[in-house]
PDB file of N, CA and C in Angstrom:
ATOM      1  N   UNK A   1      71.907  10.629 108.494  1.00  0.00           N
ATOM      2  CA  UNK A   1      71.840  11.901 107.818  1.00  0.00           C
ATOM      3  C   UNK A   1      70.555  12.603 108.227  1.00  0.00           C
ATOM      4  N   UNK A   2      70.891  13.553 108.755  1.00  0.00           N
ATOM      5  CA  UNK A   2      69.455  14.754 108.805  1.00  0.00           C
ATOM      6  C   UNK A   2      69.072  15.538 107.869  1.00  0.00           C
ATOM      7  N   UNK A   3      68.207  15.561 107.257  1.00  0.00           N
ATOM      8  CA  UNK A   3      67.607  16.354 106.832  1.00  0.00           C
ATOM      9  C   UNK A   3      66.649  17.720 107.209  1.00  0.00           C
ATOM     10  N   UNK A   4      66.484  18.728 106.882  1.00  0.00           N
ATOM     11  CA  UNK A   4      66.035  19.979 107.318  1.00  0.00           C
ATOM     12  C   UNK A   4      64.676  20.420 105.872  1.00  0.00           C
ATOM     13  N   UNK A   5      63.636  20.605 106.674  1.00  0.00           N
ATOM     14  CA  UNK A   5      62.487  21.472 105.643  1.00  0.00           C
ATOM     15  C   UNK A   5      63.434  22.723 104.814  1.00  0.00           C
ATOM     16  N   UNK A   6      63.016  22.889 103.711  1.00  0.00           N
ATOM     17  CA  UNK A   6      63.785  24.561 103.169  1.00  0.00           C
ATOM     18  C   UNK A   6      62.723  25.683 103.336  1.00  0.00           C
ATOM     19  N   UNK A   7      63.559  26.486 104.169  1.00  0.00           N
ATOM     20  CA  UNK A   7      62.642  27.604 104.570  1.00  0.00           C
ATOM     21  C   UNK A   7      61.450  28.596 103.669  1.00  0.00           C
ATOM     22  N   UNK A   8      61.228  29.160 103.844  1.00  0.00           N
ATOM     23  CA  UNK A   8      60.015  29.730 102.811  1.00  0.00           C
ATOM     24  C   UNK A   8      60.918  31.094 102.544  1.00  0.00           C
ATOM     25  N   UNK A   9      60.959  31.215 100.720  1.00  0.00           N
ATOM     26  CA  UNK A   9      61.923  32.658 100.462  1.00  0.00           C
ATOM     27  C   UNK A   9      61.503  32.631  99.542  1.00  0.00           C
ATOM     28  N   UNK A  10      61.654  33.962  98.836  1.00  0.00           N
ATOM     29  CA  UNK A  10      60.585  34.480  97.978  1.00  0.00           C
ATOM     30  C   UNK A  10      61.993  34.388  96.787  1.00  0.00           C
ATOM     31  N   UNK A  11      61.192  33.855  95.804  1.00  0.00           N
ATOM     32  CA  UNK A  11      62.499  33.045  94.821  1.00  0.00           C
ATOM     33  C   UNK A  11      61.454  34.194  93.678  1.00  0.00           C
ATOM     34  N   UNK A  12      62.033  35.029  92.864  1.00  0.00           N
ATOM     35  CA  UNK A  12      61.769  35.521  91.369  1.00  0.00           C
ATOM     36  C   UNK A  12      62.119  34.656  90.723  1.00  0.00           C
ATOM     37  N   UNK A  13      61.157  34.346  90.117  1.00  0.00           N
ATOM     38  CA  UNK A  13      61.395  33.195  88.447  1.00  0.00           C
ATOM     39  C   UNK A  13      60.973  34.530  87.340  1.00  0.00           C
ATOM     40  N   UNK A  14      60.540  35.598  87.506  1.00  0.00           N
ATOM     41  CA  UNK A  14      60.109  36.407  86.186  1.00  0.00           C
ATOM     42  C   UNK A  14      61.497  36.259  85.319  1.00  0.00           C
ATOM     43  N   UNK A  15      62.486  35.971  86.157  1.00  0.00           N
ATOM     44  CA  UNK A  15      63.960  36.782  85.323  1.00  0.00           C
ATOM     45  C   UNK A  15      64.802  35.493  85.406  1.00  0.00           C
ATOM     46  N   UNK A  16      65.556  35.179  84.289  1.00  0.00           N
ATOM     47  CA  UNK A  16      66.513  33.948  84.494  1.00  0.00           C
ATOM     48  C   UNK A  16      67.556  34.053  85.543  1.00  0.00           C
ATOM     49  N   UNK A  17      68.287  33.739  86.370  1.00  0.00           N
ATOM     50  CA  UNK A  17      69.116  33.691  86.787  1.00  0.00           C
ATOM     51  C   UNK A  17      70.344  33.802  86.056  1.00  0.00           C
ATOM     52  N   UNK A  18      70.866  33.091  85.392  1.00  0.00           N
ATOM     53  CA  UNK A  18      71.731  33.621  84.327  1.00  0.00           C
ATOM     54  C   UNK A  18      71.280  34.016  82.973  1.00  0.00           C
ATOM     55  N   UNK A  19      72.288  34.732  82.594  1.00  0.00           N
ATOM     56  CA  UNK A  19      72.332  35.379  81.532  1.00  0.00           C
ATOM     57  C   UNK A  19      72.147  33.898  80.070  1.00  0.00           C
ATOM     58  N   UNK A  20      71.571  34.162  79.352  1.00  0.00           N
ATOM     59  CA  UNK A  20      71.113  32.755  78.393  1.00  0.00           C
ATOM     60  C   UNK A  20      72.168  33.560  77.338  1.00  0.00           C
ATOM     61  N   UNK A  21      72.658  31.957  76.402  1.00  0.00           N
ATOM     62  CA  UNK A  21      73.521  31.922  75.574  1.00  0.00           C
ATOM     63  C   UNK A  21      72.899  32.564  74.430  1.00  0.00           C
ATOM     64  N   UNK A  22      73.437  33.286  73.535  1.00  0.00           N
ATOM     65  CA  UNK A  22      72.973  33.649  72.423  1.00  0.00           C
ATOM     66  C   UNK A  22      74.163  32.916  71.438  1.00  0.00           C
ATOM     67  N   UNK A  23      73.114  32.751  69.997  1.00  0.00           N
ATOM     68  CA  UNK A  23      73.955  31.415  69.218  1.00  0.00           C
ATOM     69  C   UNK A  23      74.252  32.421  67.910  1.00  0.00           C
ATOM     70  N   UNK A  24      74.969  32.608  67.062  1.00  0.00           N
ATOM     71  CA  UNK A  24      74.865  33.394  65.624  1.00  0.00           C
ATOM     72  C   UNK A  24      73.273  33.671  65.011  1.00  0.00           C
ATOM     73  N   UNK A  25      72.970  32.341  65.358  1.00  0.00           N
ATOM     74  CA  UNK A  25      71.630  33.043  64.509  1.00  0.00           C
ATOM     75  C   UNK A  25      70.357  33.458  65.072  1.00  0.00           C
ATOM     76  N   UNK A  26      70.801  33.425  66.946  1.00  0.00           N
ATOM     77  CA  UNK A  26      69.839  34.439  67.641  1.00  0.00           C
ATOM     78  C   UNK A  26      70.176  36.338  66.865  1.00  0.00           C
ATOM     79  N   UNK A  27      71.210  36.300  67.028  1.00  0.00           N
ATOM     80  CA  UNK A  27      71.712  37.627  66.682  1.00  0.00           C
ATOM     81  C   UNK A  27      71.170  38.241  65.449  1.00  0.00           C
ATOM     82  N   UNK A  28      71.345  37.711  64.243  1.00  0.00           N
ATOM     83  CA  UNK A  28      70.606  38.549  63.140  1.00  0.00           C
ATOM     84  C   UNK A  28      70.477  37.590  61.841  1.00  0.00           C
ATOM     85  N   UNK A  29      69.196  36.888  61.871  1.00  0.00           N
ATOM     86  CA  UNK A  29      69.266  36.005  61.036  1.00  0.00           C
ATOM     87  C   UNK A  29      68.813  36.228  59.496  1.00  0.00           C
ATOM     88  N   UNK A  30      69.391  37.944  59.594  1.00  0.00           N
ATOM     89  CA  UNK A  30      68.142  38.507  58.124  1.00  0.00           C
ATOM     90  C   UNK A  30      69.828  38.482  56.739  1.00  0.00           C
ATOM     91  N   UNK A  31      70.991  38.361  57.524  1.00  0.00           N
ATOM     92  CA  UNK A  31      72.121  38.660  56.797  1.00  0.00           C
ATOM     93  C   UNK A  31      72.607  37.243  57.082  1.00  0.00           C
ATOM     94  N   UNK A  32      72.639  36.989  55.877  1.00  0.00           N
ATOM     95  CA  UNK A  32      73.325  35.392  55.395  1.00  0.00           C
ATOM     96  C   UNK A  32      74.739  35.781  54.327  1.00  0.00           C
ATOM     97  N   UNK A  33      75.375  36.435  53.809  1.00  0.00           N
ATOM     98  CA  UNK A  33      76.160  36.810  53.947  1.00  0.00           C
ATOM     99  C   UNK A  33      77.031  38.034  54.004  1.00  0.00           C
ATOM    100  N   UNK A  34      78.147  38.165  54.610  1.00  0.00           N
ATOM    101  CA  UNK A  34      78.794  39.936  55.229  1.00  0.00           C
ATOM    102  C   UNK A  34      79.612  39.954  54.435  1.00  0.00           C
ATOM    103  N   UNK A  35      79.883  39.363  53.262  1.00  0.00           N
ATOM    104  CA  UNK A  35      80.950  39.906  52.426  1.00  0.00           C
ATOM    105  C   UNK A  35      80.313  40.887  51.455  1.00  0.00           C
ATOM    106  N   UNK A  36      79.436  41.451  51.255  1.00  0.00           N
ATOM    107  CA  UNK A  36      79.428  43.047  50.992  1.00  0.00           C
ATOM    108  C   UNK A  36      79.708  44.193  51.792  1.00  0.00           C
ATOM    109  N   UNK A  37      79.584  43.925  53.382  1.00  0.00           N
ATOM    110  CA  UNK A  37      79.763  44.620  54.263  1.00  0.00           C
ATOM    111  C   UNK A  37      81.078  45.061  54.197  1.00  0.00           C
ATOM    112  N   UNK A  38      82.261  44.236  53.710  1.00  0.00           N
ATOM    113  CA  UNK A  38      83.499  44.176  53.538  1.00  0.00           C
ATOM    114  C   UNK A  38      84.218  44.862  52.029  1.00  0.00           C
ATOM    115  N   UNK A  39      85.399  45.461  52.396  1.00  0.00           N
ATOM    116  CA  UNK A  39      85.656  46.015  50.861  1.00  0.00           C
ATOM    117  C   UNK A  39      85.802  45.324  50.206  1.00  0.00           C
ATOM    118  N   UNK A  40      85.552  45.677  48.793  1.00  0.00           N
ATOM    119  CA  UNK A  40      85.252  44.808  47.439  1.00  0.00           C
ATOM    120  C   UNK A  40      86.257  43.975  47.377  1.00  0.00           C
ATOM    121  N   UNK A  41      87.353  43.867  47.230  1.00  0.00           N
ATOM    122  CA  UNK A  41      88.307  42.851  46.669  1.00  0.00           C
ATOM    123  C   UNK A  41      88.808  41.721  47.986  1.00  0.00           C
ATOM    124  N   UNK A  42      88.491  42.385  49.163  1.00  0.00           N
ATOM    125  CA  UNK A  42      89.340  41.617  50.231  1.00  0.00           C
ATOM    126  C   UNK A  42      88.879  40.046  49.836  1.00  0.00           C
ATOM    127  N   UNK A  43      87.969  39.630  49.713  1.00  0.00           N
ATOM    128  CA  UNK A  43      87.790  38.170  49.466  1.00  0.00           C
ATOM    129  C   UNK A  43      87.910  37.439  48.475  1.00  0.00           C
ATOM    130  N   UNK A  44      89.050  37.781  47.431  1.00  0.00           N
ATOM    131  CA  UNK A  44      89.346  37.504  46.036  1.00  0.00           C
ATOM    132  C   UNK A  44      90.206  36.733  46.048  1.00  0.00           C
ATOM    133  N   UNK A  45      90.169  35.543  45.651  1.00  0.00           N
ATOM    134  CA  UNK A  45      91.153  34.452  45.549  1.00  0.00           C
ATOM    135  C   UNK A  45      92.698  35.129  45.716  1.00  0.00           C
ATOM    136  N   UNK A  46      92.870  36.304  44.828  1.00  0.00           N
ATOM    137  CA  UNK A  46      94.339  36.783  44.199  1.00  0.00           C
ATOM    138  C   UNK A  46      94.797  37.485  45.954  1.00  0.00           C
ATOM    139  N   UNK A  47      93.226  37.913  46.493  1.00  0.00           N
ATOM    140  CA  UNK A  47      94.383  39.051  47.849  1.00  0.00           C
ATOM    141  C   UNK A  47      94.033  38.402  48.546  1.00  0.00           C
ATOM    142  N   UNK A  48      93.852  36.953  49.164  1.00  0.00           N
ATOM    143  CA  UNK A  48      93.923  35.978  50.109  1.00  0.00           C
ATOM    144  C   UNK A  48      95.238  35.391  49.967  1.00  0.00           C
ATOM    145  N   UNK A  49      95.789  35.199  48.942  1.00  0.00           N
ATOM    146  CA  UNK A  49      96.852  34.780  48.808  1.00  0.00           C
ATOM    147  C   UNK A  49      98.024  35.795  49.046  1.00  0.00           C
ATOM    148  N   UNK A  50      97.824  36.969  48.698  1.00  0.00           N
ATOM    149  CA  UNK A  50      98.924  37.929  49.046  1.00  0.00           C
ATOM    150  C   UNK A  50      98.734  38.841  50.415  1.00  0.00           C
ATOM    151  N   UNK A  51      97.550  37.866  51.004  1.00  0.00           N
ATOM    152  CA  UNK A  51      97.478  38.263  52.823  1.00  0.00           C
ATOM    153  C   UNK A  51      97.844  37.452  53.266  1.00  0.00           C
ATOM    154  N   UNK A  52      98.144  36.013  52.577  1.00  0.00           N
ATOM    155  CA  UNK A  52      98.522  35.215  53.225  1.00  0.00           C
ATOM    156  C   UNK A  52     100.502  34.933  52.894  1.00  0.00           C
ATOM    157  N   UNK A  53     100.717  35.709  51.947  1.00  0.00           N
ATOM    158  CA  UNK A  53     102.075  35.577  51.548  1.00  0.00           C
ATOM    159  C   UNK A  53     102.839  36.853  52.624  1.00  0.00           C
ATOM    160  N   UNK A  54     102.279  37.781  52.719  1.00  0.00           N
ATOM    161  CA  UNK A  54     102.500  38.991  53.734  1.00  0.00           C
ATOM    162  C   UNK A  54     102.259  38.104  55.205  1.00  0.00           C
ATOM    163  N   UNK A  55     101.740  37.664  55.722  1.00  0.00           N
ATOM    164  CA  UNK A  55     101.545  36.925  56.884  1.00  0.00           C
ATOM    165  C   UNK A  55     102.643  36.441  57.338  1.00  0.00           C
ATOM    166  N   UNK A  56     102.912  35.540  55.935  1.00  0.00           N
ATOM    167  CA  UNK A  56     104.469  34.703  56.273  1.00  0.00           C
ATOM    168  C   UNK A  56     105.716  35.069  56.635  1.00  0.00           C
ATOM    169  N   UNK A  57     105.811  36.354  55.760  1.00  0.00           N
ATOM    170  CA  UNK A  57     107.478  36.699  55.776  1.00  0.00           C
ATOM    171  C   UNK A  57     106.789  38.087  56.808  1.00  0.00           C
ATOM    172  N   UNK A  58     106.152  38.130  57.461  1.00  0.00           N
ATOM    173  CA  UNK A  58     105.785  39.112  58.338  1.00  0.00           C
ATOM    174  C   UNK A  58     107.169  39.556  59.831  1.00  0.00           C
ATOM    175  N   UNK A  59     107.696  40.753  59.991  1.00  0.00           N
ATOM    176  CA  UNK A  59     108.546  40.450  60.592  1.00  0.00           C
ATOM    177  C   UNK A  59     107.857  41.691  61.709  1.00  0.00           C
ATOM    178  N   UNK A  60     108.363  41.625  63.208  1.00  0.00           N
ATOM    179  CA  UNK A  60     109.457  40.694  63.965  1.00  0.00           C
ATOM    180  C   UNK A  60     107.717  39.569  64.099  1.00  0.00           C
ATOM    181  N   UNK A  61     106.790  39.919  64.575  1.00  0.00           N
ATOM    182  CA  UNK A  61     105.830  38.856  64.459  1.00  0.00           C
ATOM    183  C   UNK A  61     104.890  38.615  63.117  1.00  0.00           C
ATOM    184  N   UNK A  62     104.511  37.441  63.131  1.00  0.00           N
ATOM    185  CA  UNK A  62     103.514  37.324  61.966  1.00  0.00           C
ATOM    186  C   UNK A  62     102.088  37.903  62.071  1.00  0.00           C
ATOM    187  N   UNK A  63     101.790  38.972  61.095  1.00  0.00           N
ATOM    188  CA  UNK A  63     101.062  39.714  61.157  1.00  0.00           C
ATOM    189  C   UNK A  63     100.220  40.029  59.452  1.00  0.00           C
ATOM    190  N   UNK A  64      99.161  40.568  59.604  1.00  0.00           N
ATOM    191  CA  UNK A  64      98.962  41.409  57.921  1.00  0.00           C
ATOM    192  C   UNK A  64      98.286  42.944  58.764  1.00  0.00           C
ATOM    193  N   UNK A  65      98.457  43.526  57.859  1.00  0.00           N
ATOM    194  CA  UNK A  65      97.548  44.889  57.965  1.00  0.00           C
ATOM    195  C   UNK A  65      96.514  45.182  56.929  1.00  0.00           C
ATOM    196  N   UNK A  66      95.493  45.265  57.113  1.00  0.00           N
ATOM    197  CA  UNK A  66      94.461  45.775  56.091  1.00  0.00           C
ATOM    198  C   UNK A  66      93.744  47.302  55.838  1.00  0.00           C
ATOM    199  N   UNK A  67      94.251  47.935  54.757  1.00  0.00           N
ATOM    200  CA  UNK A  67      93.783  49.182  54.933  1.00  0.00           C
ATOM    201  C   UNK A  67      92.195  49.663  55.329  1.00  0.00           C
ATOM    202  N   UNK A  68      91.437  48.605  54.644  1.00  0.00           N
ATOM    203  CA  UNK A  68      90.463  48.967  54.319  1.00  0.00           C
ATOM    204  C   UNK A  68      89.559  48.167  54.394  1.00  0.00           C
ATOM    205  N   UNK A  69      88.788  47.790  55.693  1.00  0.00           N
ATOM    206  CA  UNK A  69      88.394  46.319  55.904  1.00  0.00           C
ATOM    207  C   UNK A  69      86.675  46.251  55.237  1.00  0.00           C
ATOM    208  N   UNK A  70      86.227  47.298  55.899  1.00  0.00           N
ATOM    209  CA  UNK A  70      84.757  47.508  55.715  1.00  0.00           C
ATOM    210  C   UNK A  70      84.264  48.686  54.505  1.00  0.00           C
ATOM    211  N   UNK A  71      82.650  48.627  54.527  1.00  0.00           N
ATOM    212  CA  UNK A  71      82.854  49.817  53.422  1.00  0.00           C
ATOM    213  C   UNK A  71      82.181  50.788  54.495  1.00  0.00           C
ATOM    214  N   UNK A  72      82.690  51.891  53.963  1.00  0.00           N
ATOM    215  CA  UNK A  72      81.905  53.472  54.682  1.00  0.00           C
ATOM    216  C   UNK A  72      80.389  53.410  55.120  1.00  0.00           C
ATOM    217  N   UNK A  73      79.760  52.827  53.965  1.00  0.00           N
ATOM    218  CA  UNK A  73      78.261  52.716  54.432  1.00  0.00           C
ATOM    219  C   UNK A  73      78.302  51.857  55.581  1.00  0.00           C
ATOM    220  N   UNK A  74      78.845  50.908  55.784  1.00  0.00           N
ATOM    221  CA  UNK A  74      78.511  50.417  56.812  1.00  0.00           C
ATOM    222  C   UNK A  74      78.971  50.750  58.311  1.00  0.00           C
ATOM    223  N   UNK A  75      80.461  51.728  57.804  1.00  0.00           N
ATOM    224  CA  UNK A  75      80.687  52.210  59.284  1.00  0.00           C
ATOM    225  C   UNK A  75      79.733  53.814  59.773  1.00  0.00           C
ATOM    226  N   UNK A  76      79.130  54.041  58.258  1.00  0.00           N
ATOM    227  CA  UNK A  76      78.263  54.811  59.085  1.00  0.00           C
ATOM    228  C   UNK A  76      76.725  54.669  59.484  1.00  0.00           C
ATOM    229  N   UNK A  77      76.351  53.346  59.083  1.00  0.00           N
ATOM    230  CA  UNK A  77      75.589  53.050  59.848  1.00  0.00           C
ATOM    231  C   UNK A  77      75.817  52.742  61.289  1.00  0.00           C
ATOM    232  N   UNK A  78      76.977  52.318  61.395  1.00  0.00           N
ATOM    233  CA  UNK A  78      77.633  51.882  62.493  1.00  0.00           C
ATOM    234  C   UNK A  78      77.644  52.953  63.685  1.00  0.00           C
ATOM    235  N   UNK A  79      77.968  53.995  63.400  1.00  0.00           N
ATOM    236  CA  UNK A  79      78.133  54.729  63.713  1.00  0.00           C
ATOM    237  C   UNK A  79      76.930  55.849  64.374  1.00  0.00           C
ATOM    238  N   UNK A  80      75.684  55.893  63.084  1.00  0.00           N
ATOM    239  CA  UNK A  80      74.579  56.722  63.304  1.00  0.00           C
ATOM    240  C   UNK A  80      73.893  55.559  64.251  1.00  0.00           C
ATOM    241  N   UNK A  81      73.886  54.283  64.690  1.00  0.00           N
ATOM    242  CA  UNK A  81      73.494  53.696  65.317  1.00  0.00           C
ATOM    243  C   UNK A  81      73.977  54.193  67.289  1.00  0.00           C
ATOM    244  N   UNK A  82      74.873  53.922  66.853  1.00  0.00           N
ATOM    245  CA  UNK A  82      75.553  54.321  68.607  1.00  0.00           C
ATOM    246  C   UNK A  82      75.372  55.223  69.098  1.00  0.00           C
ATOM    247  N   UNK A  83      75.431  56.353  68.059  1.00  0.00           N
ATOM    248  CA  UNK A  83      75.022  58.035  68.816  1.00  0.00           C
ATOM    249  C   UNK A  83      73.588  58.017  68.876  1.00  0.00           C
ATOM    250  N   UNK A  84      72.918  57.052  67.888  1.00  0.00           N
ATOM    251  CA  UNK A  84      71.269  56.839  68.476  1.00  0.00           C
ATOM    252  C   UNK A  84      70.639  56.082  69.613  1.00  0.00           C
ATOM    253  N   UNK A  85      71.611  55.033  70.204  1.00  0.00           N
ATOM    254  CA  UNK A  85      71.318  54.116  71.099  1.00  0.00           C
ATOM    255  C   UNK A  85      72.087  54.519  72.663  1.00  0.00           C
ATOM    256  N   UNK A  86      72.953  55.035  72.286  1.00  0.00           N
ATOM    257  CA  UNK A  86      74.058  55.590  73.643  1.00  0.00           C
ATOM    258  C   UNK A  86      74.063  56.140  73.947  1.00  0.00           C
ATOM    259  N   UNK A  87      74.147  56.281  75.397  1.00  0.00           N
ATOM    260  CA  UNK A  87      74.675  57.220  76.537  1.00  0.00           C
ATOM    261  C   UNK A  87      75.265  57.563  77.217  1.00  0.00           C
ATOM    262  N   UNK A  88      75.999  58.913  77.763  1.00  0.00           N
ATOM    263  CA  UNK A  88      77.117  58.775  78.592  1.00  0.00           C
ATOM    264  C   UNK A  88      76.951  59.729  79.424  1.00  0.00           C
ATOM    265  N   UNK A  89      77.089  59.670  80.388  1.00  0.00           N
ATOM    266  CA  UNK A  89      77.034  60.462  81.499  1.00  0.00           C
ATOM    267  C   UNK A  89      78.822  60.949  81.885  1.00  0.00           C
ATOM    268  N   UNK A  90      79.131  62.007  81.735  1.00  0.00           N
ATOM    269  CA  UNK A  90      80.218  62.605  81.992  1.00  0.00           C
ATOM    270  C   UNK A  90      80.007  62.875  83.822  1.00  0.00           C
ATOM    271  N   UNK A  91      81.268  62.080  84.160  1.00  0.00           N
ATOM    272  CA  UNK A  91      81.415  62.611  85.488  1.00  0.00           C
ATOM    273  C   UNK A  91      82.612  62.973  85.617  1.00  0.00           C
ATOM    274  N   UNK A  92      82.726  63.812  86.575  1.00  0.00           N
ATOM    275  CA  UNK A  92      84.456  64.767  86.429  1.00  0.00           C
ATOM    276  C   UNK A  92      84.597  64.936  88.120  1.00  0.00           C
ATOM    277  N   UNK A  93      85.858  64.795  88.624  1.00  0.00           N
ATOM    278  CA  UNK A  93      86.986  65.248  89.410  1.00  0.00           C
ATOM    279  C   UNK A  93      88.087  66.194  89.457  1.00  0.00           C
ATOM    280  N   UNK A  94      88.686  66.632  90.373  1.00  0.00           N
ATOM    281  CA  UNK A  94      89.544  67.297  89.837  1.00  0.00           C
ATOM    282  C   UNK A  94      90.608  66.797  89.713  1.00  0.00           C
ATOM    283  N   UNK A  95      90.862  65.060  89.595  1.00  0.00           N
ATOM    284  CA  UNK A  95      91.710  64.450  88.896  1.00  0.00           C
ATOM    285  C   UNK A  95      91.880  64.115  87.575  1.00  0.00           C
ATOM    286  N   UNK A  96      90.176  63.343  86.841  1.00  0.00           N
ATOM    287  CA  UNK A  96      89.974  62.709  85.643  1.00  0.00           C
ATOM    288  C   UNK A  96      88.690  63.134  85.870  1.00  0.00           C
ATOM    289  N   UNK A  97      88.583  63.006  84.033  1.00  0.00           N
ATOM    290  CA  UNK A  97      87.033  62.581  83.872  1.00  0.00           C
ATOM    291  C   UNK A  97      86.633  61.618  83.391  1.00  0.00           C
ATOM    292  N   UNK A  98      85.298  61.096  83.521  1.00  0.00           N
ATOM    293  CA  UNK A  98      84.906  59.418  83.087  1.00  0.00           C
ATOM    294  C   UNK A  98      83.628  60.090  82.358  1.00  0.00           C
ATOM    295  N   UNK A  99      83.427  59.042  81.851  1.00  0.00           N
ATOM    296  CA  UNK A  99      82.356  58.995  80.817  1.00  0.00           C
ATOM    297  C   UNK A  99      81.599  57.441  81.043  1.00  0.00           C
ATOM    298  N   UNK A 100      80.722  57.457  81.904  1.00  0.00           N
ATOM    299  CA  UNK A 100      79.680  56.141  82.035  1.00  0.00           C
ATOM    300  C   UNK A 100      78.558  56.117  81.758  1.00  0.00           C
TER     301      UNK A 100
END
């Protein structure tokens, strides 16, 4: 077996090479629990059971629908967040336009 020296190349370590795992509680460890975030009753013994009785006889697939998952405050935080953090650059053709 031959072996070969490894040439001299300029290797960046400032930056990981891959992208590092983030775990739940890298993400936001100040909210321990999101069931206020959620509308009031969805987590009530009585409408777990009648999401889960709707589930069953769910036709042609098994499904539920929820009107009302979150509360307003939070989708408009949700919301005043993105139009504060985002950007889009409109580019246009005279086929389509994109938004990147």
């Amino acid at each position: 077996m031959v072996t070969r020296a490894r040439s001299d190349s300029i290797v960046d370590d400032s930056r990981p090479a891959k992208r590092q795992k983030t775990s739940p509680t890298d993400i936001d460890s100040t909210v321990s629990d999101p069931a206020p975030y959620f509308a009031g009753a969805l987590f009530t013994e009585g409408n777990i059971k009648v999401l889960a009785q709707q589930y069953k006889t769910a036709r042609p697939w098994k499904h539920v629908v929820i009107d009302k998952i979150f509360t307003e405050s939070l989708l408009t935080c949700v919301k005043d967040e993105i139009l504060e953090h985002l950007s889009f650059t409109e580019k246009e053709t005279d086929i389509y336009k994109v938004r990147c």
